[in-house]
PDB file of N, CA and C in Angstrom:
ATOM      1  N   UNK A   1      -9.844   3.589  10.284  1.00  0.00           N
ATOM      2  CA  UNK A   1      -9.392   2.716   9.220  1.00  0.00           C
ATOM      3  C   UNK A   1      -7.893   2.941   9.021  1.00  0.00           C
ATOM      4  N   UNK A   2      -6.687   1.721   9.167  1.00  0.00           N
ATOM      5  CA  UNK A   2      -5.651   1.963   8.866  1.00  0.00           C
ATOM      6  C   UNK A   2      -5.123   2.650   7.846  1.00  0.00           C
ATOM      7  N   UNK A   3      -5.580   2.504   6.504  1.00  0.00           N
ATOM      8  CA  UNK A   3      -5.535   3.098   5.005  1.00  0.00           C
ATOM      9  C   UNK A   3      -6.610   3.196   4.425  1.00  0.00           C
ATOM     10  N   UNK A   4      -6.518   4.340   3.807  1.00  0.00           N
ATOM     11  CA  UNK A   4      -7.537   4.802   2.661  1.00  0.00           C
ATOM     12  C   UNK A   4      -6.848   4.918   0.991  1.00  0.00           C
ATOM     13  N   UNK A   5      -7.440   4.686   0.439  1.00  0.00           N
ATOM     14  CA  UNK A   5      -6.747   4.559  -1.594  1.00  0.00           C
ATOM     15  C   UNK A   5      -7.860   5.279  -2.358  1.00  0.00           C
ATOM     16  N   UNK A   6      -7.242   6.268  -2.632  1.00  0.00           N
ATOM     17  CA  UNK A   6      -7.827   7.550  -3.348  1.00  0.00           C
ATOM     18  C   UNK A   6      -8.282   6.475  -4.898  1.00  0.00           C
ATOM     19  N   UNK A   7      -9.358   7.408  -4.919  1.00  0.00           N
ATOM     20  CA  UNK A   7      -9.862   6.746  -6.691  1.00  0.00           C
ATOM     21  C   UNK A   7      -8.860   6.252  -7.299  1.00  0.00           C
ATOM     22  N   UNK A   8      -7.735   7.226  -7.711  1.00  0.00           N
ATOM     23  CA  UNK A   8      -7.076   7.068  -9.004  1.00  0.00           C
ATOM     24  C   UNK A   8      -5.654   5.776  -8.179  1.00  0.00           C
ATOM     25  N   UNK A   9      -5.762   5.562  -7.124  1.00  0.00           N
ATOM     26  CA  UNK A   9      -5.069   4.299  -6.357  1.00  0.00           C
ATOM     27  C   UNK A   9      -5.541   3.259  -6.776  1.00  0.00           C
ATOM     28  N   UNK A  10      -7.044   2.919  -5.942  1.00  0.00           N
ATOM     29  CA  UNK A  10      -7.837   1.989  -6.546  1.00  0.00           C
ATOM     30  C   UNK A  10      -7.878   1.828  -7.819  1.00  0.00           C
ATOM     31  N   UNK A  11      -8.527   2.488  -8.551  1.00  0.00           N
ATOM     32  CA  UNK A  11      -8.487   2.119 -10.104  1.00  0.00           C
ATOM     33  C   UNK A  11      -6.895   1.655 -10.425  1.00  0.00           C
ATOM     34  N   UNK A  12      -5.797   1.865  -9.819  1.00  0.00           N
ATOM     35  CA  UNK A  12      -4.730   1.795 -10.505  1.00  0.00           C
ATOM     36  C   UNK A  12      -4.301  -0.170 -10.366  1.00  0.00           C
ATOM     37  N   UNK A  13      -4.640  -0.450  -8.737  1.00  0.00           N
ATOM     38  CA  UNK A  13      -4.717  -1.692  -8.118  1.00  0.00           C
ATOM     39  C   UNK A  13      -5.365  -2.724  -9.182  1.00  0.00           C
ATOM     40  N   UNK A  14      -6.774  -2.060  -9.537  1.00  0.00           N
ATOM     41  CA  UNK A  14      -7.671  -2.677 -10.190  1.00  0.00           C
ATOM     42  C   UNK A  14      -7.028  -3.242 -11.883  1.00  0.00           C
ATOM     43  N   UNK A  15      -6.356  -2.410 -12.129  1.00  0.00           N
ATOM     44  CA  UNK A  15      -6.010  -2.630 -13.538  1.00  0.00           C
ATOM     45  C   UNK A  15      -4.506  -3.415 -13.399  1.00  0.00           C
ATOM     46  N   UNK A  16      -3.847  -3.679 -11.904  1.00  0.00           N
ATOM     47  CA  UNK A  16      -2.659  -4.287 -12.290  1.00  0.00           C
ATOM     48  C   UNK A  16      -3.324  -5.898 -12.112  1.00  0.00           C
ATOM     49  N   UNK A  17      -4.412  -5.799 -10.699  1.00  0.00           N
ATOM     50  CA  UNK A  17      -4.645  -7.347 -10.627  1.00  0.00           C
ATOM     51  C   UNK A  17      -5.242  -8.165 -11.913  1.00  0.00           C
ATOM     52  N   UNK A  18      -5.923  -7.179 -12.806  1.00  0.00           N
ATOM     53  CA  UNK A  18      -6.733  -7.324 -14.160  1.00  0.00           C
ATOM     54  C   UNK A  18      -5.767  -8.040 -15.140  1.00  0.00           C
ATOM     55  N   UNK A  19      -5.035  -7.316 -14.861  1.00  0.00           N
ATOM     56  CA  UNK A  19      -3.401  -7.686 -16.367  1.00  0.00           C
ATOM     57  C   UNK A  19      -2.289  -8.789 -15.520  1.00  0.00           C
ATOM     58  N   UNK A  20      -2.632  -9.078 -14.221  1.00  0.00           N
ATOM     59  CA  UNK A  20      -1.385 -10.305 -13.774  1.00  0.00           C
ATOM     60  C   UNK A  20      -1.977 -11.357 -14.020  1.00  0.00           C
ATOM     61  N   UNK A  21      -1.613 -12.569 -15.255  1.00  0.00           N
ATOM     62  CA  UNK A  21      -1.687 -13.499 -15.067  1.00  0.00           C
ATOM     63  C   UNK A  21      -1.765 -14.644 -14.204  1.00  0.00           C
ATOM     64  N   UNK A  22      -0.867 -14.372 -12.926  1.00  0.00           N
ATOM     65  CA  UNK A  22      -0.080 -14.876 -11.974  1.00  0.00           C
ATOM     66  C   UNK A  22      -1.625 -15.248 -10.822  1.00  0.00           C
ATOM     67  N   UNK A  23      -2.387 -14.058 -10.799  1.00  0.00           N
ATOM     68  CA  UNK A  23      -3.446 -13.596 -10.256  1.00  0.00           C
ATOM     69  C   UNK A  23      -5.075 -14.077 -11.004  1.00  0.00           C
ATOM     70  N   UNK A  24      -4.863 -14.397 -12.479  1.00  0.00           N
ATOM     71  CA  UNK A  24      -6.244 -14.982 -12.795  1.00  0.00           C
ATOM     72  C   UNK A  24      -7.198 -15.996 -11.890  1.00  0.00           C
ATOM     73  N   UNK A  25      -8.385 -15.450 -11.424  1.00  0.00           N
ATOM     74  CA  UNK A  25      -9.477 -16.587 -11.536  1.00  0.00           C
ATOM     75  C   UNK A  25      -8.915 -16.904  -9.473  1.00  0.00           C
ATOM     76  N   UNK A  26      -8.031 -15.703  -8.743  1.00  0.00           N
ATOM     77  CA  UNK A  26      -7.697 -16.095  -7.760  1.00  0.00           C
ATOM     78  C   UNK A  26      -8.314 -14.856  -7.040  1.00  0.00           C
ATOM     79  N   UNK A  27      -8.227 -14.912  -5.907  1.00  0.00           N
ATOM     80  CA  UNK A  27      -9.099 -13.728  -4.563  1.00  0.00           C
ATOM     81  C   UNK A  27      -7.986 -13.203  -4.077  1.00  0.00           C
ATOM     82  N   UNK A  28      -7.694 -12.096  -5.121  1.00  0.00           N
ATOM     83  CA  UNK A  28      -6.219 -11.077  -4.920  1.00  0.00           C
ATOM     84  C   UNK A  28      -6.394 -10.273  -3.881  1.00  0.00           C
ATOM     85  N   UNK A  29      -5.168  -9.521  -3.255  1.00  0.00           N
ATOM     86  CA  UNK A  29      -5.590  -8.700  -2.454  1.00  0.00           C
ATOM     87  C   UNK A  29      -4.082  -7.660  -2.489  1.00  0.00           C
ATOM     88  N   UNK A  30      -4.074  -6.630  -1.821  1.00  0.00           N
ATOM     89  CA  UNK A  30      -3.218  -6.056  -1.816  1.00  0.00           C
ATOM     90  C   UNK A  30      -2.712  -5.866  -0.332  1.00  0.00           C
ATOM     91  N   UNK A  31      -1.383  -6.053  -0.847  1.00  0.00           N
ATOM     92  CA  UNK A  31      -1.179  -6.693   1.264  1.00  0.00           C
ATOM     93  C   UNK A  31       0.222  -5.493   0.625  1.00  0.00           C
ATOM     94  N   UNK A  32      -0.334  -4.366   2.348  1.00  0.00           N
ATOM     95  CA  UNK A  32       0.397  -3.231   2.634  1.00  0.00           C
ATOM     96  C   UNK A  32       1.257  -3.416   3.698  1.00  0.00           C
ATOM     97  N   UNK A  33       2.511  -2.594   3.654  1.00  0.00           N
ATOM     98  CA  UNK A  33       3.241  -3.433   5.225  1.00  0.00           C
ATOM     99  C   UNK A  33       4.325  -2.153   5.049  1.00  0.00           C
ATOM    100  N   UNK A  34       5.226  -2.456   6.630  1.00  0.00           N
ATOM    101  CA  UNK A  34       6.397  -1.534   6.038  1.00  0.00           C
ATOM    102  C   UNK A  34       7.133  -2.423   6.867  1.00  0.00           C
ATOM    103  N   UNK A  35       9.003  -2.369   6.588  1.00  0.00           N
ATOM    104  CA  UNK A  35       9.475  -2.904   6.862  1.00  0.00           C
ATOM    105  C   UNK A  35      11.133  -1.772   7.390  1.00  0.00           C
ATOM    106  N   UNK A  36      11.617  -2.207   8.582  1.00  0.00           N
ATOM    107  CA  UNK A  36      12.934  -1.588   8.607  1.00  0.00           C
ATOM    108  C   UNK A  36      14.008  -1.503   7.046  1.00  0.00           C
ATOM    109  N   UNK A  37      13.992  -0.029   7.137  1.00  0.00           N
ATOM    110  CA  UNK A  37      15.174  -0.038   6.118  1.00  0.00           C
ATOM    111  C   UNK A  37      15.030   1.476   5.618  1.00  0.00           C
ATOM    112  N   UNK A  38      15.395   1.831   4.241  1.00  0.00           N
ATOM    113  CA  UNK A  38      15.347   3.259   3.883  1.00  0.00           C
ATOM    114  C   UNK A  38      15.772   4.162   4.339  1.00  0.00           C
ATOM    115  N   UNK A  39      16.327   5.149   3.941  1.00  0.00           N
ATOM    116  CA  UNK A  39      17.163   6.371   4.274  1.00  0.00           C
ATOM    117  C   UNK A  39      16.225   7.316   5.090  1.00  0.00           C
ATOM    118  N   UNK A  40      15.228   6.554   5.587  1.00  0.00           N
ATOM    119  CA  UNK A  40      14.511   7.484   7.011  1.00  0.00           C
ATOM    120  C   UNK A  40      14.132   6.277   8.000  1.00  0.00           C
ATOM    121  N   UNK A  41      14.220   5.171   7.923  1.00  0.00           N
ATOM    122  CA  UNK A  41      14.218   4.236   9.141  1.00  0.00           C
ATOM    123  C   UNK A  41      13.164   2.897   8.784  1.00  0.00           C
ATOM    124  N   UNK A  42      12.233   3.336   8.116  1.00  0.00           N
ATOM    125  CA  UNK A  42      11.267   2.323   7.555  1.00  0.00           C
ATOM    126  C   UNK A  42      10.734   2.506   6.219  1.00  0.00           C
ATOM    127  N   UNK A  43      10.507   1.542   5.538  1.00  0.00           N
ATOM    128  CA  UNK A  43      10.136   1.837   3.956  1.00  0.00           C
ATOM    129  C   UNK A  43       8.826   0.990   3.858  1.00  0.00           C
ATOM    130  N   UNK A  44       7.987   1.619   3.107  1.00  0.00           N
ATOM    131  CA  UNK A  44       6.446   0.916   2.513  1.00  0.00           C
ATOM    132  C   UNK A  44       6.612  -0.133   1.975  1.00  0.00           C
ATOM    133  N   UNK A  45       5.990  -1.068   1.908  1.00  0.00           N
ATOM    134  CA  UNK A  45       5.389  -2.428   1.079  1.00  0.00           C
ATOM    135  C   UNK A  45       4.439  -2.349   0.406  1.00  0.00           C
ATOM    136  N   UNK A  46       3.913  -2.551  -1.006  1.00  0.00           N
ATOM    137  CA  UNK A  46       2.666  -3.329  -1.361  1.00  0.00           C
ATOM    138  C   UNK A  46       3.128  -4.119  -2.206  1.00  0.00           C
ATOM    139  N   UNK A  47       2.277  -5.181  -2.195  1.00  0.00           N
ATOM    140  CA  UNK A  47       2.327  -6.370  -3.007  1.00  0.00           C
ATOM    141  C   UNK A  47       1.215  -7.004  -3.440  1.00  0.00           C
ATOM    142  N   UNK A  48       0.885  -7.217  -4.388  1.00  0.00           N
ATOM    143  CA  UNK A  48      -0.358  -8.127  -4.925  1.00  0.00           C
ATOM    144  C   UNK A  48       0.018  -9.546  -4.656  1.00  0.00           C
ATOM    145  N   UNK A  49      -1.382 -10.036  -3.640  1.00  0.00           N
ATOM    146  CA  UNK A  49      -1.052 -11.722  -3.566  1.00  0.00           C
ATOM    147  C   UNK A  49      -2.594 -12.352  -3.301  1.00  0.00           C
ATOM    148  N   UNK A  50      -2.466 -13.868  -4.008  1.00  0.00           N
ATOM    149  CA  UNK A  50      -3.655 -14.572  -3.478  1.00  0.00           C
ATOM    150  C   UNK A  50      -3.906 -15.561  -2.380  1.00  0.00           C
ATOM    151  N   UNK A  51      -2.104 -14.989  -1.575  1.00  0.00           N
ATOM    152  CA  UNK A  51      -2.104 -16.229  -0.492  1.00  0.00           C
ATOM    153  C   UNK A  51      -3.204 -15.916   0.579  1.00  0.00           C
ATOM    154  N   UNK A  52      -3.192 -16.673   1.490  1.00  0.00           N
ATOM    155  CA  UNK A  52      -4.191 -16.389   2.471  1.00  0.00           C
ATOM    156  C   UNK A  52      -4.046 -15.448   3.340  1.00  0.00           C
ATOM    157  N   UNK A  53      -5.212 -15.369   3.975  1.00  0.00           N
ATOM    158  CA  UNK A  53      -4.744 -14.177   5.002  1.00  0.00           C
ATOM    159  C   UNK A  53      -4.505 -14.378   6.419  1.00  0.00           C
ATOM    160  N   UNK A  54      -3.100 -14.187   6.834  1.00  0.00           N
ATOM    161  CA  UNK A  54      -2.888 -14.794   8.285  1.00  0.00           C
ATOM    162  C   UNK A  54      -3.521 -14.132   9.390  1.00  0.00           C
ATOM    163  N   UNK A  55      -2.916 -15.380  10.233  1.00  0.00           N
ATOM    164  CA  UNK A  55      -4.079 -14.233  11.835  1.00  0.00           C
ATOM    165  C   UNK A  55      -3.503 -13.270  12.338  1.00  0.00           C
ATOM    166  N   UNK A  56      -2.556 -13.262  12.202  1.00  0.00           N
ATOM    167  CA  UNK A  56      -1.786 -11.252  12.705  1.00  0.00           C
ATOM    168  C   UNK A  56      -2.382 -10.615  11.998  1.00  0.00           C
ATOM    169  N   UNK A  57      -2.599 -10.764  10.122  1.00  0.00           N
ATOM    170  CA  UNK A  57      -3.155  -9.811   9.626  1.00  0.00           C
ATOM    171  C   UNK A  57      -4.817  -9.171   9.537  1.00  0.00           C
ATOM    172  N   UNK A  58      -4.822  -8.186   9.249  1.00  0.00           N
ATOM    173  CA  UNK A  58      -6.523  -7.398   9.121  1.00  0.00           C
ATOM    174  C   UNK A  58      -6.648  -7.244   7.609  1.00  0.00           C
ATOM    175  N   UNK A  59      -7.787  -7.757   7.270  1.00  0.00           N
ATOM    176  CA  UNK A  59      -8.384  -7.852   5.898  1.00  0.00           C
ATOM    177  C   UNK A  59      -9.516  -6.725   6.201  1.00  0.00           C
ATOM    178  N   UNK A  60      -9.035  -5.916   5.283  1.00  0.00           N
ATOM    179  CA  UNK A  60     -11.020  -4.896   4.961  1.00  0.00           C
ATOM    180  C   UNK A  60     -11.011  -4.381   3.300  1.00  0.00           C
ATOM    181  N   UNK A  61     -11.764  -4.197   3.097  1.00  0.00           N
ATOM    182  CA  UNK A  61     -12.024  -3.644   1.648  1.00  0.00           C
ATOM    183  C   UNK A  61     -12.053  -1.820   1.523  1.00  0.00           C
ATOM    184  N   UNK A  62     -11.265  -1.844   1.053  1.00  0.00           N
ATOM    185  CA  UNK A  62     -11.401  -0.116   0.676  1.00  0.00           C
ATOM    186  C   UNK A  62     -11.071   0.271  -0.960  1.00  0.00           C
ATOM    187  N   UNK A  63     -11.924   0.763  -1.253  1.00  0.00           N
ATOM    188  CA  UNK A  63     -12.768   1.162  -2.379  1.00  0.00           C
ATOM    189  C   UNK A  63     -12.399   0.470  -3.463  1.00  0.00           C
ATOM    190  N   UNK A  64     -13.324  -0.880  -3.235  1.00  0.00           N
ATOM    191  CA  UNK A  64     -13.672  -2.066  -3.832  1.00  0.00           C
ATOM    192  C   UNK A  64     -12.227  -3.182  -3.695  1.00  0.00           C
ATOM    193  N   UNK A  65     -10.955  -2.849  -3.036  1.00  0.00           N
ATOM    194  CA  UNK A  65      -9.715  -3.141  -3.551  1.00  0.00           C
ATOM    195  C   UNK A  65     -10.264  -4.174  -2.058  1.00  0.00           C
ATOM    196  N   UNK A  66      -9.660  -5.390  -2.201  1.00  0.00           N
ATOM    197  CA  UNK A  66      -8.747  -6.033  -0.947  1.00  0.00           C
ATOM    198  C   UNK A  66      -7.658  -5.674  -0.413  1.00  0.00           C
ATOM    199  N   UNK A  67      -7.853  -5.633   0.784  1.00  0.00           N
ATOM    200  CA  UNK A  67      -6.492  -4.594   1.143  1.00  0.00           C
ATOM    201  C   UNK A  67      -6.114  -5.377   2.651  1.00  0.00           C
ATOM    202  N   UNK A  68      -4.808  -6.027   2.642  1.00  0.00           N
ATOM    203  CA  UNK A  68      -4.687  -6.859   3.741  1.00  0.00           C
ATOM    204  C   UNK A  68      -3.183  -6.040   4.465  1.00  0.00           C
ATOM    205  N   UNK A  69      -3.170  -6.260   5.727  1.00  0.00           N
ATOM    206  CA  UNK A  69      -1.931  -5.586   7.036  1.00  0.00           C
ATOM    207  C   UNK A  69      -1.920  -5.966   7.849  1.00  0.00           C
ATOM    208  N   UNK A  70      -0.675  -6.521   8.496  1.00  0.00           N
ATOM    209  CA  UNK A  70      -0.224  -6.998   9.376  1.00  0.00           C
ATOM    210  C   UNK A  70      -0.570  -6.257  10.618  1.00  0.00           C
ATOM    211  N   UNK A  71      -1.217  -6.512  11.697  1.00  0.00           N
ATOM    212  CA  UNK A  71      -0.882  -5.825  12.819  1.00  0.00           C
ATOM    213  C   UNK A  71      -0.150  -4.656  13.172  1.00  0.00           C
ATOM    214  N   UNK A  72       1.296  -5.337  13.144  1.00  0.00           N
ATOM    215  CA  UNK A  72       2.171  -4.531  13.465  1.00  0.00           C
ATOM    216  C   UNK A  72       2.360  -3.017  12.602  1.00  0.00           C
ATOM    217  N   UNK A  73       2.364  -3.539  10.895  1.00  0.00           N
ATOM    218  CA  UNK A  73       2.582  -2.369  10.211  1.00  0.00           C
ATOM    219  C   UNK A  73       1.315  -1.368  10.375  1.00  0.00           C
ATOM    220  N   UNK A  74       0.086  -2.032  10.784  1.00  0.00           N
ATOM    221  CA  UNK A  74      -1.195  -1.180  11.138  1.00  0.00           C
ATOM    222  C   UNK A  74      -0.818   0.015  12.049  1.00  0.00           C
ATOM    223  N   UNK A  75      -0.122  -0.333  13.061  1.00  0.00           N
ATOM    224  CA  UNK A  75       0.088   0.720  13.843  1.00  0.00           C
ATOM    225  C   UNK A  75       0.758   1.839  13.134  1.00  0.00           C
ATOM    226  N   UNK A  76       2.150   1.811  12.490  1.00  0.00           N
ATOM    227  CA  UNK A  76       2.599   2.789  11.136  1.00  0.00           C
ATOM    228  C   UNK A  76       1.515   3.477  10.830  1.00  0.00           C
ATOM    229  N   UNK A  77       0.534   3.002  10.063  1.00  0.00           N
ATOM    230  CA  UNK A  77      -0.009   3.172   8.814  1.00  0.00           C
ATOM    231  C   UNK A  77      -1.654   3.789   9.147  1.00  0.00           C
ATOM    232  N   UNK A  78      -1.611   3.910  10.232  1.00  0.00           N
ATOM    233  CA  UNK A  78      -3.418   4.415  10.779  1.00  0.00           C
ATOM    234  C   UNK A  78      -2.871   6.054   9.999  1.00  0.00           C
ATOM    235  N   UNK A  79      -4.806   6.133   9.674  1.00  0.00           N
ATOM    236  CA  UNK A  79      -4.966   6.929   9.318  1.00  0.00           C
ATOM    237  C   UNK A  79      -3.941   7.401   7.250  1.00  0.00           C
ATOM    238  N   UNK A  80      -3.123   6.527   6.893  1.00  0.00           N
ATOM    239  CA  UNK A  80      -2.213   6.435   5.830  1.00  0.00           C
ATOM    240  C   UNK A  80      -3.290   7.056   4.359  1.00  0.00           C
ATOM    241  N   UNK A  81      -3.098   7.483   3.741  1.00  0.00           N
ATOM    242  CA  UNK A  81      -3.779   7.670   2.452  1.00  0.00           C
ATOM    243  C   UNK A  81      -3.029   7.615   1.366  1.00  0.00           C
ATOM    244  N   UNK A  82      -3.467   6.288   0.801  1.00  0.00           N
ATOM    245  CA  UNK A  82      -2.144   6.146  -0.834  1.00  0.00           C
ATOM    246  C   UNK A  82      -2.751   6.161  -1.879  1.00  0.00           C
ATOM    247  N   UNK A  83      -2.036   7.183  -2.440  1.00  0.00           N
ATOM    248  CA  UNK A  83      -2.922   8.140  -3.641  1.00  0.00           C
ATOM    249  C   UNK A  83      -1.673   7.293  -5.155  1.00  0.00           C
ATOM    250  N   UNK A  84      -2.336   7.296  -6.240  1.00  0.00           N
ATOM    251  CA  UNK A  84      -1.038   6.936  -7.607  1.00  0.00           C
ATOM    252  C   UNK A  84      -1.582   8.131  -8.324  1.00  0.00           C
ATOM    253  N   UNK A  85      -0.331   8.478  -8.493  1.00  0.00           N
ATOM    254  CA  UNK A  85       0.016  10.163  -9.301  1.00  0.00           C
ATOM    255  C   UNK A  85       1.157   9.814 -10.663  1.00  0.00           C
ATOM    256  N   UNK A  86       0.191  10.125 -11.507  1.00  0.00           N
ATOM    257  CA  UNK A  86       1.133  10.064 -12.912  1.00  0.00           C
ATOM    258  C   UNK A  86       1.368  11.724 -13.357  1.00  0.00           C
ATOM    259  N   UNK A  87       2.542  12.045 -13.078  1.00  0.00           N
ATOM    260  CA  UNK A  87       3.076  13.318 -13.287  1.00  0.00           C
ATOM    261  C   UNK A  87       4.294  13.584 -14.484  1.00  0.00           C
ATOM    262  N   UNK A  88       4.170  12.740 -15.331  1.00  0.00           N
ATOM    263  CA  UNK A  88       5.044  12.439 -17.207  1.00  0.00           C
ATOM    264  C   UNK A  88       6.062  11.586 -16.131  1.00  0.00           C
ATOM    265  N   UNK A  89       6.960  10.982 -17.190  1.00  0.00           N
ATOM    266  CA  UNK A  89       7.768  10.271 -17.452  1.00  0.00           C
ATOM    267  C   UNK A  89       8.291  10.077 -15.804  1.00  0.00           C
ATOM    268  N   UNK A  90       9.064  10.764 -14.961  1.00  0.00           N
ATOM    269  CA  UNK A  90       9.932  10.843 -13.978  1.00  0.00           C
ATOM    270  C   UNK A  90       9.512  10.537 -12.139  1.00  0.00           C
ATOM    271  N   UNK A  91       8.197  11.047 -12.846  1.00  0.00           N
ATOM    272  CA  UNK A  91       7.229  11.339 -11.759  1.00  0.00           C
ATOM    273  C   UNK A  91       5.820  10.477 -11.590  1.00  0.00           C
ATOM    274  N   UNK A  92       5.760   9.072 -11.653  1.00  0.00           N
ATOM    275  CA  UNK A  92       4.475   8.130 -11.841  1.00  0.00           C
ATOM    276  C   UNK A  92       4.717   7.364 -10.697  1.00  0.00           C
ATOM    277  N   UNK A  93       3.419   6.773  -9.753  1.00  0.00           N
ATOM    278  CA  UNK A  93       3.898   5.795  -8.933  1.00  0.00           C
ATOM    279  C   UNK A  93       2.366   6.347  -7.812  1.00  0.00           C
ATOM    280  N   UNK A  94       2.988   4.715  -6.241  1.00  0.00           N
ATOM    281  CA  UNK A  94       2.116   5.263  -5.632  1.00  0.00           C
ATOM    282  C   UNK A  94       2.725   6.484  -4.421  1.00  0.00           C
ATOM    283  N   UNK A  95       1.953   7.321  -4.165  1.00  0.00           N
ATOM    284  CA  UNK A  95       2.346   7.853  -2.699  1.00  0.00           C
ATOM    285  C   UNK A  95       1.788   8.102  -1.462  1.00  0.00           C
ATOM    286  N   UNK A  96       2.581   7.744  -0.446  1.00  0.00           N
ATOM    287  CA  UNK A  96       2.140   7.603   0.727  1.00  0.00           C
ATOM    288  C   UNK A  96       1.642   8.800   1.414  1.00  0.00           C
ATOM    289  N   UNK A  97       0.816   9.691   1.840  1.00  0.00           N
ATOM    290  CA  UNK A  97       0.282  10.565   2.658  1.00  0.00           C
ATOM    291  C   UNK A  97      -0.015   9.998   4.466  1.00  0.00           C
ATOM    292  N   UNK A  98       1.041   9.947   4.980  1.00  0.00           N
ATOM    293  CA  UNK A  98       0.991   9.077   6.098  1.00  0.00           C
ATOM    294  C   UNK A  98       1.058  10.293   7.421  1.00  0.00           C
ATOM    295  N   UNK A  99       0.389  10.320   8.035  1.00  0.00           N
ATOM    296  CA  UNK A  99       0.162  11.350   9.231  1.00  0.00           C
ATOM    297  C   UNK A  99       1.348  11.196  10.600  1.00  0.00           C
ATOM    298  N   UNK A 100       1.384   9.842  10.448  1.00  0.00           N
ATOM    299  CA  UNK A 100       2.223   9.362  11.463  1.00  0.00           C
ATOM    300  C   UNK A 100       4.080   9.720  11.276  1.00  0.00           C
ATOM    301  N   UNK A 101       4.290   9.689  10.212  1.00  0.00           N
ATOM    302  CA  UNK A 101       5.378  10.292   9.666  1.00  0.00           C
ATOM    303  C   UNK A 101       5.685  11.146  10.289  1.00  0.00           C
ATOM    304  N   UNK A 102       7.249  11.268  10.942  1.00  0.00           N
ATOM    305  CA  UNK A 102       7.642  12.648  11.327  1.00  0.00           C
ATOM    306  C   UNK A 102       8.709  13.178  10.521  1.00  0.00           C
ATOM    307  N   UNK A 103       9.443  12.487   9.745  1.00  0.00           N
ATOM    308  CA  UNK A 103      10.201  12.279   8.467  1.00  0.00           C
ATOM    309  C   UNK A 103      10.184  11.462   7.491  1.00  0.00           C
ATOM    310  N   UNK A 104      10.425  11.798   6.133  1.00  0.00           N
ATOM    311  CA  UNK A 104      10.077  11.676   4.727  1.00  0.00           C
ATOM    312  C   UNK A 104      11.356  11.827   4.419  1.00  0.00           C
ATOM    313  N   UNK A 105      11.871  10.381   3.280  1.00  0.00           N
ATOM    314  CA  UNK A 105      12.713  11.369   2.404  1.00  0.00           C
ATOM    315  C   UNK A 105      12.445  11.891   1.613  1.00  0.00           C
ATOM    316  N   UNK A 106      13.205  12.206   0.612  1.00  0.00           N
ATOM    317  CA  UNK A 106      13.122  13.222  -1.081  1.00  0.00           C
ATOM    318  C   UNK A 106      11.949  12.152  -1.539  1.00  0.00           C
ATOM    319  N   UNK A 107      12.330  11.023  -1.746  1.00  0.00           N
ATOM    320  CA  UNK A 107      11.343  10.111  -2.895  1.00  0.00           C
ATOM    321  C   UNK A 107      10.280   9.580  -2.073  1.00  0.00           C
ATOM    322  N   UNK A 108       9.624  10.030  -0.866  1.00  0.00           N
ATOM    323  CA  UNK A 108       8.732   9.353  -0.342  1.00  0.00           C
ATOM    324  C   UNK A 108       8.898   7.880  -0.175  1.00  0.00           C
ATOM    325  N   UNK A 109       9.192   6.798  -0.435  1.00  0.00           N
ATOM    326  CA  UNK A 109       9.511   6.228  -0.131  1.00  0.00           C
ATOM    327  C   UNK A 109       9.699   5.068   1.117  1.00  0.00           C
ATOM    328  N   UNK A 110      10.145   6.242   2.115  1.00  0.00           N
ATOM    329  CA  UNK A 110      10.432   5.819   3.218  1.00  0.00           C
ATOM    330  C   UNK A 110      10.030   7.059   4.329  1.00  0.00           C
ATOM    331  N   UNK A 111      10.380   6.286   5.460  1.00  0.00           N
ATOM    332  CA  UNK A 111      10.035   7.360   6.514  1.00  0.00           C
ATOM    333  C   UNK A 111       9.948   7.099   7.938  1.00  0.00           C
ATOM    334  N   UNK A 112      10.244   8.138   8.903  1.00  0.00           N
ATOM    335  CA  UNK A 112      10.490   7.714  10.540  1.00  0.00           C
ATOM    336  C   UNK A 112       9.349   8.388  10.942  1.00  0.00           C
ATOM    337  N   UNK A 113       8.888   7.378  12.091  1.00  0.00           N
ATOM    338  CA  UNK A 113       8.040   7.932  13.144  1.00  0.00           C
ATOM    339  C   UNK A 113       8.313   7.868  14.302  1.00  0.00           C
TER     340      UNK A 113
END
């Protein structure tokens, strides 16, 4: 499986598609990707959307969430585990646990393989 989303991920997904208006009464999904850039060579994507799902991309469900990826960023992202950690004020968000990574910066963020 390209990605896995720890409980407190999922639940976190769950409560933003819950509260976006933008998203009512539509078949949301969370479309993961990474893209060139960041102070290690490539930086993460997620985005909540109800567009469709193209044919490069892979749709599967992991723990209960829609979770859609491009091909290409699939290869990145095998094996990826994105956990959301609320650690007070400075320290809240999601993070990437990515195996493929051979560098990380400071803020996770980004990263080279």
């Amino acid at each position: 499986m390209p990605v896995t989303l720890t409980e407190s991920a999922a639940s976190r997904i769950k409560e933003f598609i819950k509260s976006d208006e933008t998203l009512a009464g539509q078949d949301a999904r969370l479309r993961v990707g990474v893209k060139g850039g960041g102070c290690s060579g490539f930086s993460y994507l997620l985005d909540l959307t109800a567009e469709p799902v193209g044919e490069m991309d892979e749709e599967l469900e992991v723990s209960g969430v829609k979770v859609v990826i491009d091909q290409k960023s699939a290869l990145y992202l095998e094996g990826t585990v994105i956990d959301y950690v609320s650690e007070g004020p400075l320290r809240e968000g999601f993070v990437f646990k990515n195996p493929n990574a051979t560098h990380t910066c400071g803020c996770g963020s980004s990263f080279s393989a």
